[in-house]
Each structure stands twice: as C-alpha cells, then as structure tokens.
PDB file of N, CA and C in Angstrom:
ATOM      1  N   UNK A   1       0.850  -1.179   0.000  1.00  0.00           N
ATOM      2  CA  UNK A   1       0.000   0.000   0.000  1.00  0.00           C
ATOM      3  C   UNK A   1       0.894   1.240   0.000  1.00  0.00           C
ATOM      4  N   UNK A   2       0.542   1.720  -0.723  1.00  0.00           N
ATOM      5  CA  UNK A   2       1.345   3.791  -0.766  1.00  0.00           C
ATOM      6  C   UNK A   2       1.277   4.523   0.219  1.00  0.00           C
ATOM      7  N   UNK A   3       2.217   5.024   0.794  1.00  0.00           N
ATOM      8  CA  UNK A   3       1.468   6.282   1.284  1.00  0.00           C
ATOM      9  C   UNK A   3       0.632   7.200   1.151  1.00  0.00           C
ATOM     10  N   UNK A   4       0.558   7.267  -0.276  1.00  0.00           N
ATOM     11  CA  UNK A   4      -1.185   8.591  -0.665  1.00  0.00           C
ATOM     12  C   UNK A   4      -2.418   7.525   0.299  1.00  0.00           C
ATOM     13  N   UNK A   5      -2.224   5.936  -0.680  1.00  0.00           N
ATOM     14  CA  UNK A   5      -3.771   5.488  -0.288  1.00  0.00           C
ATOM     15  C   UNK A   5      -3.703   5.063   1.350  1.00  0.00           C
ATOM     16  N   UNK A   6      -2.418   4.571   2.213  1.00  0.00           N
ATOM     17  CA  UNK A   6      -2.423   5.112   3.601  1.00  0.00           C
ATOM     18  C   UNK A   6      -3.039   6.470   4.324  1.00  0.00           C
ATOM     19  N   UNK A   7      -2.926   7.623   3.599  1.00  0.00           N
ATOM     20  CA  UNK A   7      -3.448   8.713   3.888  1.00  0.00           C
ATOM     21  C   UNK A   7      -4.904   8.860   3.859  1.00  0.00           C
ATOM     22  N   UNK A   8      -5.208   8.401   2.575  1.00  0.00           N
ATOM     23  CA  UNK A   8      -6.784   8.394   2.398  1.00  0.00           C
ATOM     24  C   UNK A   8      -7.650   7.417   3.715  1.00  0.00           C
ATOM     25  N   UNK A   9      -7.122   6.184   3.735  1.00  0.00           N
ATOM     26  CA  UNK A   9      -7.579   5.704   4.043  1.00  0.00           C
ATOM     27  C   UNK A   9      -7.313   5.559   5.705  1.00  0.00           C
ATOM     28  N   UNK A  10      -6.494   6.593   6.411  1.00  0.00           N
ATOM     29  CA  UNK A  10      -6.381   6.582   7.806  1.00  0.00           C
ATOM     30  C   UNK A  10      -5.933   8.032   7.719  1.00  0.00           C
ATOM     31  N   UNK A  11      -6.748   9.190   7.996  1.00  0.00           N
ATOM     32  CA  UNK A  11      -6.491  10.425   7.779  1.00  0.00           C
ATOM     33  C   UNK A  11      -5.225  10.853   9.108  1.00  0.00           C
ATOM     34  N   UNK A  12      -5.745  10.381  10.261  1.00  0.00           N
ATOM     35  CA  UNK A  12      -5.239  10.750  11.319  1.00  0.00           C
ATOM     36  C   UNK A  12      -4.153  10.335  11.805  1.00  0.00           C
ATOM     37  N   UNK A  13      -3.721   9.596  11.281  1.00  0.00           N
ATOM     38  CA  UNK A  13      -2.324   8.865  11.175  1.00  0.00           C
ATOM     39  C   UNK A  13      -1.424   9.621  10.446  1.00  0.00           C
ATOM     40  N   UNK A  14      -0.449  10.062  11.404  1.00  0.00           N
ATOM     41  CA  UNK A  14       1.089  10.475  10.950  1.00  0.00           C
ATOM     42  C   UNK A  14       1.687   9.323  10.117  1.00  0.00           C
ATOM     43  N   UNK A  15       2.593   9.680   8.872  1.00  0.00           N
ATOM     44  CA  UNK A  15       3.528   8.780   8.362  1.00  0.00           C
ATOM     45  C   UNK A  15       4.760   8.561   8.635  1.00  0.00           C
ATOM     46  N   UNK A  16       5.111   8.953   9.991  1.00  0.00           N
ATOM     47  CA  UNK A  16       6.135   9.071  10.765  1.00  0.00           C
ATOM     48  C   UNK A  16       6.478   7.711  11.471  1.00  0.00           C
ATOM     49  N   UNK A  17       5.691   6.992  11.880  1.00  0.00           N
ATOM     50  CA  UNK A  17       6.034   5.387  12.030  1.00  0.00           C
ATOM     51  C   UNK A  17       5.793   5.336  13.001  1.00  0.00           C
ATOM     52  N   UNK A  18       5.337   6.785  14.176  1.00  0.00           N
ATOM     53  CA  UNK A  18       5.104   6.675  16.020  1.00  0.00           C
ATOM     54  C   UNK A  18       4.116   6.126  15.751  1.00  0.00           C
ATOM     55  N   UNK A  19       3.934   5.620  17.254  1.00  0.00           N
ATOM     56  CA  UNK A  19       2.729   4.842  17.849  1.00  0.00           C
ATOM     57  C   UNK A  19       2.032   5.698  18.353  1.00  0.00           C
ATOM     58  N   UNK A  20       0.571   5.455  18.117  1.00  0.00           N
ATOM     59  CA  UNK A  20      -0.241   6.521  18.780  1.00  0.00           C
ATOM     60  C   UNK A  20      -0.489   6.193  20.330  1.00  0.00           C
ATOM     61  N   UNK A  21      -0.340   4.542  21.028  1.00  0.00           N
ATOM     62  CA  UNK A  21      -0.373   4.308  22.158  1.00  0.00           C
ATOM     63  C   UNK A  21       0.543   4.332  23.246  1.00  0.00           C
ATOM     64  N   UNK A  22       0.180   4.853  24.342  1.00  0.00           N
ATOM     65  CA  UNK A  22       1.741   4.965  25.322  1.00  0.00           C
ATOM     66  C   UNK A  22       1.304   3.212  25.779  1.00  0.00           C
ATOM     67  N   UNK A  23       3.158   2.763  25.440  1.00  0.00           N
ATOM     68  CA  UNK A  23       2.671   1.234  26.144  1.00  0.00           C
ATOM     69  C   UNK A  23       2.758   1.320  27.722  1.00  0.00           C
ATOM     70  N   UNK A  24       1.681   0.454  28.380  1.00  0.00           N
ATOM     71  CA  UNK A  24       2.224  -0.325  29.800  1.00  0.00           C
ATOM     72  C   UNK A  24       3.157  -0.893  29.999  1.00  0.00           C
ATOM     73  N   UNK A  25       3.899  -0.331  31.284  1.00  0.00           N
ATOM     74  CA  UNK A  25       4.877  -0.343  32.189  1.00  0.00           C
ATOM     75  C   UNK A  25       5.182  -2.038  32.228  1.00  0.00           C
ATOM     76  N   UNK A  26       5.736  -2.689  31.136  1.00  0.00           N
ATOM     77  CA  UNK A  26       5.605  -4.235  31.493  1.00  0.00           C
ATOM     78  C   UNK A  26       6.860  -5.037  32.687  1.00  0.00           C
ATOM     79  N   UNK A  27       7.617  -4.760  32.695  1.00  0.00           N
ATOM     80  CA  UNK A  27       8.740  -4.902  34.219  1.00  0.00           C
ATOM     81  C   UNK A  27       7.729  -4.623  35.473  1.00  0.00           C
ATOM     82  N   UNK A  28       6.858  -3.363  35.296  1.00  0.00           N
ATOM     83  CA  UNK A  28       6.058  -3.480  36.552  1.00  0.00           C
ATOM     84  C   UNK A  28       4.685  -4.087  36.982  1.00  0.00           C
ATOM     85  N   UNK A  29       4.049  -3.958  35.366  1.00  0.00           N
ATOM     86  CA  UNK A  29       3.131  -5.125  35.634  1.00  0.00           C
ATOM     87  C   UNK A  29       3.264  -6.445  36.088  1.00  0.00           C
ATOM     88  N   UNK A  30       4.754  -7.048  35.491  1.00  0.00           N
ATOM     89  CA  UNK A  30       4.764  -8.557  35.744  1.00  0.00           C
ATOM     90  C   UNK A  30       5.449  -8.319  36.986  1.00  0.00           C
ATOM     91  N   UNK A  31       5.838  -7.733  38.158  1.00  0.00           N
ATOM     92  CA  UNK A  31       6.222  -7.460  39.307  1.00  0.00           C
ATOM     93  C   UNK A  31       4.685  -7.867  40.332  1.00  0.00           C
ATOM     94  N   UNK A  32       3.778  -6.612  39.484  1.00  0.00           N
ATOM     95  CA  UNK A  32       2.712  -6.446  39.707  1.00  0.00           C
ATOM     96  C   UNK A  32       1.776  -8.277  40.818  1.00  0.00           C
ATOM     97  N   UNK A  33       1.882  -8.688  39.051  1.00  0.00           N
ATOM     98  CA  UNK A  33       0.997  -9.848  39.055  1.00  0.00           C
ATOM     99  C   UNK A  33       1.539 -11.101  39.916  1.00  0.00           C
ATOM    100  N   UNK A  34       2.512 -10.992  40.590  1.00  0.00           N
ATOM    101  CA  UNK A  34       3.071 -11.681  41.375  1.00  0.00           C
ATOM    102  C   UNK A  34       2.600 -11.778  42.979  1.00  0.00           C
ATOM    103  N   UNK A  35       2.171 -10.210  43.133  1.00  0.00           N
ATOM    104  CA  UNK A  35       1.178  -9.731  44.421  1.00  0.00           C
ATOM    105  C   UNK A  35      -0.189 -10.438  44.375  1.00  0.00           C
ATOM    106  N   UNK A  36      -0.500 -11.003  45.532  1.00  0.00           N
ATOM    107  CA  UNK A  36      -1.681 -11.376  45.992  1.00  0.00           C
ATOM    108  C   UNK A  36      -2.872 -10.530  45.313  1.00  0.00           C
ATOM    109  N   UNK A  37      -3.725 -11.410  44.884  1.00  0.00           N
ATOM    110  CA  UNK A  37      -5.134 -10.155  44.066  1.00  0.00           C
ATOM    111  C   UNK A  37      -5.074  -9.533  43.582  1.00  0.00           C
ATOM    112  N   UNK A  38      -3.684  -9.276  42.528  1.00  0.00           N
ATOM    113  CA  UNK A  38      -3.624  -8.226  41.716  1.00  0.00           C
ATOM    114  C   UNK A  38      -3.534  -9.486  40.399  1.00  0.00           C
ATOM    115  N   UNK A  39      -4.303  -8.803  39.039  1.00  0.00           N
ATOM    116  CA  UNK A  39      -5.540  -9.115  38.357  1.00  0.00           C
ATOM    117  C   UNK A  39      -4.643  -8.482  37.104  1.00  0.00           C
ATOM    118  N   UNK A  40      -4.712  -9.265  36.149  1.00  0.00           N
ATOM    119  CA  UNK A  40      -4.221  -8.337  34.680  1.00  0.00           C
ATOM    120  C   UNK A  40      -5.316  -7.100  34.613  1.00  0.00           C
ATOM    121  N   UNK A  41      -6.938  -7.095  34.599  1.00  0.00           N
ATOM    122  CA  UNK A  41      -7.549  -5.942  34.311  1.00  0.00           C
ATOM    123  C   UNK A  41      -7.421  -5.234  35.423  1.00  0.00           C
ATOM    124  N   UNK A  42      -7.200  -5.082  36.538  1.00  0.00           N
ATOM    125  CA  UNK A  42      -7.100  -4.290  37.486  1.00  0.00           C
ATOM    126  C   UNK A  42      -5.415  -3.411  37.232  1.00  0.00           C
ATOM    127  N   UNK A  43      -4.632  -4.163  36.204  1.00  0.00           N
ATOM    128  CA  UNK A  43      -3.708  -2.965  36.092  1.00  0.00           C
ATOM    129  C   UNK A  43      -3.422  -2.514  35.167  1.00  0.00           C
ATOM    130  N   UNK A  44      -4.737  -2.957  34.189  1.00  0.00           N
ATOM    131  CA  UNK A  44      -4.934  -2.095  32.999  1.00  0.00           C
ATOM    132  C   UNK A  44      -5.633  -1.443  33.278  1.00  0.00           C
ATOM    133  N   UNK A  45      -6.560  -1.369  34.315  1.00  0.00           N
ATOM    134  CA  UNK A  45      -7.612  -0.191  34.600  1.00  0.00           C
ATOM    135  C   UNK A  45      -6.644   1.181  35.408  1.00  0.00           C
ATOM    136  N   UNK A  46      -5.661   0.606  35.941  1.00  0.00           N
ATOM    137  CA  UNK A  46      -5.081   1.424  36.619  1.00  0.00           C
ATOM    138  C   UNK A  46      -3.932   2.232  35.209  1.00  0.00           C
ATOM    139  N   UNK A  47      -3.573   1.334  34.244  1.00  0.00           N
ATOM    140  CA  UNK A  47      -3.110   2.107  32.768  1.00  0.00           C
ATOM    141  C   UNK A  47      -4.172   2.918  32.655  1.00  0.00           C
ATOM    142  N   UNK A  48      -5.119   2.828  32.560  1.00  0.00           N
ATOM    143  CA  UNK A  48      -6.138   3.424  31.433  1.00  0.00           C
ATOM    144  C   UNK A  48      -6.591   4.621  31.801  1.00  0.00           C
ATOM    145  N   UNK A  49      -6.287   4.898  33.420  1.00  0.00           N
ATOM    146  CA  UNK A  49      -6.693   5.614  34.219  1.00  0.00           C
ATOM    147  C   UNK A  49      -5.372   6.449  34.089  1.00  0.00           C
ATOM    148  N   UNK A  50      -4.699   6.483  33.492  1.00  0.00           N
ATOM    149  CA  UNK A  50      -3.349   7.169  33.974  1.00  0.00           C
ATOM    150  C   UNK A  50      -3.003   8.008  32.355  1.00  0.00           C
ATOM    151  N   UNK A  51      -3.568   7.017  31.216  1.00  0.00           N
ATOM    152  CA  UNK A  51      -3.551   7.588  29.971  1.00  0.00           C
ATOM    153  C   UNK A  51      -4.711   7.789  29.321  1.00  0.00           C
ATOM    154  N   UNK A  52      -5.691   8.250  29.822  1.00  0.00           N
ATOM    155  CA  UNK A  52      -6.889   7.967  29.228  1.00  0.00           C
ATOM    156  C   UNK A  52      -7.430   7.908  27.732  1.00  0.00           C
ATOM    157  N   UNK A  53      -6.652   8.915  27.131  1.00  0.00           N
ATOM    158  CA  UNK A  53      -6.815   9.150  25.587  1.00  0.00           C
ATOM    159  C   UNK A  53      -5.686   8.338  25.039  1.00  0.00           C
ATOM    160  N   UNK A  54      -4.567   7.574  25.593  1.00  0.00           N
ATOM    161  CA  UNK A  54      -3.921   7.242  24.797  1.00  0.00           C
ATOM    162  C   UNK A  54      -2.957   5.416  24.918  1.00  0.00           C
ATOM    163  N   UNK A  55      -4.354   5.219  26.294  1.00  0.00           N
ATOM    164  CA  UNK A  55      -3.990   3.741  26.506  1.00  0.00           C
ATOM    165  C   UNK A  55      -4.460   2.730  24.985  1.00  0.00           C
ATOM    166  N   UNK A  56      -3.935   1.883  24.842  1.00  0.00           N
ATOM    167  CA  UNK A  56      -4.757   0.737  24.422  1.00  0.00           C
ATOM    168  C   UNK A  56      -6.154   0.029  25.113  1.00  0.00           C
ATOM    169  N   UNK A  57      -6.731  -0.646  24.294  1.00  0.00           N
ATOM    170  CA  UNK A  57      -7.695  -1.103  24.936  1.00  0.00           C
ATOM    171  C   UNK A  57      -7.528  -2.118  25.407  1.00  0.00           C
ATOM    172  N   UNK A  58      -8.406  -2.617  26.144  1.00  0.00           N
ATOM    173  CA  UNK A  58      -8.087  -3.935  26.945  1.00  0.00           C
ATOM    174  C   UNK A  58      -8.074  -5.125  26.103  1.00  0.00           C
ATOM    175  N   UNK A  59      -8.936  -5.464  25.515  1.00  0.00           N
ATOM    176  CA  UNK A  59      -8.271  -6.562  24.814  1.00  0.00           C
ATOM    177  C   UNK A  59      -7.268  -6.318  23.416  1.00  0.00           C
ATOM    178  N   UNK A  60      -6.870  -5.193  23.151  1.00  0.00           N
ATOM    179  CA  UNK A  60      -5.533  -4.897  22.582  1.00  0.00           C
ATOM    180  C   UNK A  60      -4.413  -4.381  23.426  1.00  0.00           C
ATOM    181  N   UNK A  61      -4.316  -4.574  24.889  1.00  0.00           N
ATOM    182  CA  UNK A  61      -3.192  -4.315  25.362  1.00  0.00           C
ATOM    183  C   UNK A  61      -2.792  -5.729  25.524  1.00  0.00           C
ATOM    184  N   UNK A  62      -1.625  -5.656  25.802  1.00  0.00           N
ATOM    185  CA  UNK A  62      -0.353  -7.068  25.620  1.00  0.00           C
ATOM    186  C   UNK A  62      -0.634  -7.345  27.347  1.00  0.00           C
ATOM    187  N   UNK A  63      -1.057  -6.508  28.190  1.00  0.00           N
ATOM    188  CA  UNK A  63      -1.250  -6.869  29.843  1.00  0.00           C
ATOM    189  C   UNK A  63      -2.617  -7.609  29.617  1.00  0.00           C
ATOM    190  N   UNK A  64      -2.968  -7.575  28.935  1.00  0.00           N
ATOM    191  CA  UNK A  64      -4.511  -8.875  28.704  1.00  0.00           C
ATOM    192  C   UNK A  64      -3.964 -10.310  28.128  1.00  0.00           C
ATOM    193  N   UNK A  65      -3.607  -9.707  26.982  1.00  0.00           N
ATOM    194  CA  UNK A  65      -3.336 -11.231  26.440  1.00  0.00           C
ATOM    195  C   UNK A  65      -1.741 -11.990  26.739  1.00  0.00           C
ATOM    196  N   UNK A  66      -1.064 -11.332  27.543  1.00  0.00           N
ATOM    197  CA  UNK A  66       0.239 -12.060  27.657  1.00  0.00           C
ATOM    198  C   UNK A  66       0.283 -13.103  28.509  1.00  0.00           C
ATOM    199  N   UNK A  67       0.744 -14.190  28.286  1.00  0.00           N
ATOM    200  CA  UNK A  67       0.737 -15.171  29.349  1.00  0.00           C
ATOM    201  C   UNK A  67       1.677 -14.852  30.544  1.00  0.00           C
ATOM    202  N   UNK A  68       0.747 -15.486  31.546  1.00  0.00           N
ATOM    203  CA  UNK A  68       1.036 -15.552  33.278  1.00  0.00           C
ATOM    204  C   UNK A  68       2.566 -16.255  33.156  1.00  0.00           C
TER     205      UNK A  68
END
C-alpha cells in the first residue's frame, strides 16, 4: 500500500512510524501480578486511568493477552 492510499484511508495517522499508544509499564506489571489479588484488568484499569486518551484497549493491550 502507498502512502497517498495510507493517507486516504487513515487520515489521522502520521507517516512518521510513532505509535499513537503509550505502552504499559511491562517490568512493573509482571512485578505487579506476582502480588496477591492483583488481576491483569485491574492494572490495565489502573493504565487506562493514567492515559486515558492514549492507553490501548483492553483486549488490545499485551497486559490482557500475555501469558502468566
């Protein structure tokens, strides 16, 4: 695919190659999940809460689907 029809077809997207998502802290999540009752969505809620416009979503963050 081109960059023109990239453009057309995702206006809001820079062609600069950044990511539009800030990733989760993964060294501290998997620290995290080692603690008693602490929950993969409970520290993506605590991401999501911290980036609101620019977390991933939960089932596209890698703290959902990464294995234990």
């Amino acid at each position: 695919m081109s960059a023109i029809s990239d453009l057309r077809l995702f206006p809001s997207q820079s062609l600069t190659g950044q990511r539009r998502f800030v990733e989760p802290d993964f060294p501290h999540a998997h620290q995290e999940l080692k603690r008693k009752y602490v929950i993969k969505h409970l520290l993506w809620q605590e991401y999501s809460q911290q980036y609101p416009d620019d977390a991933y979503s939960y089932a596209h963050s890698a703290i959902a689907t990464s294995s234990d």
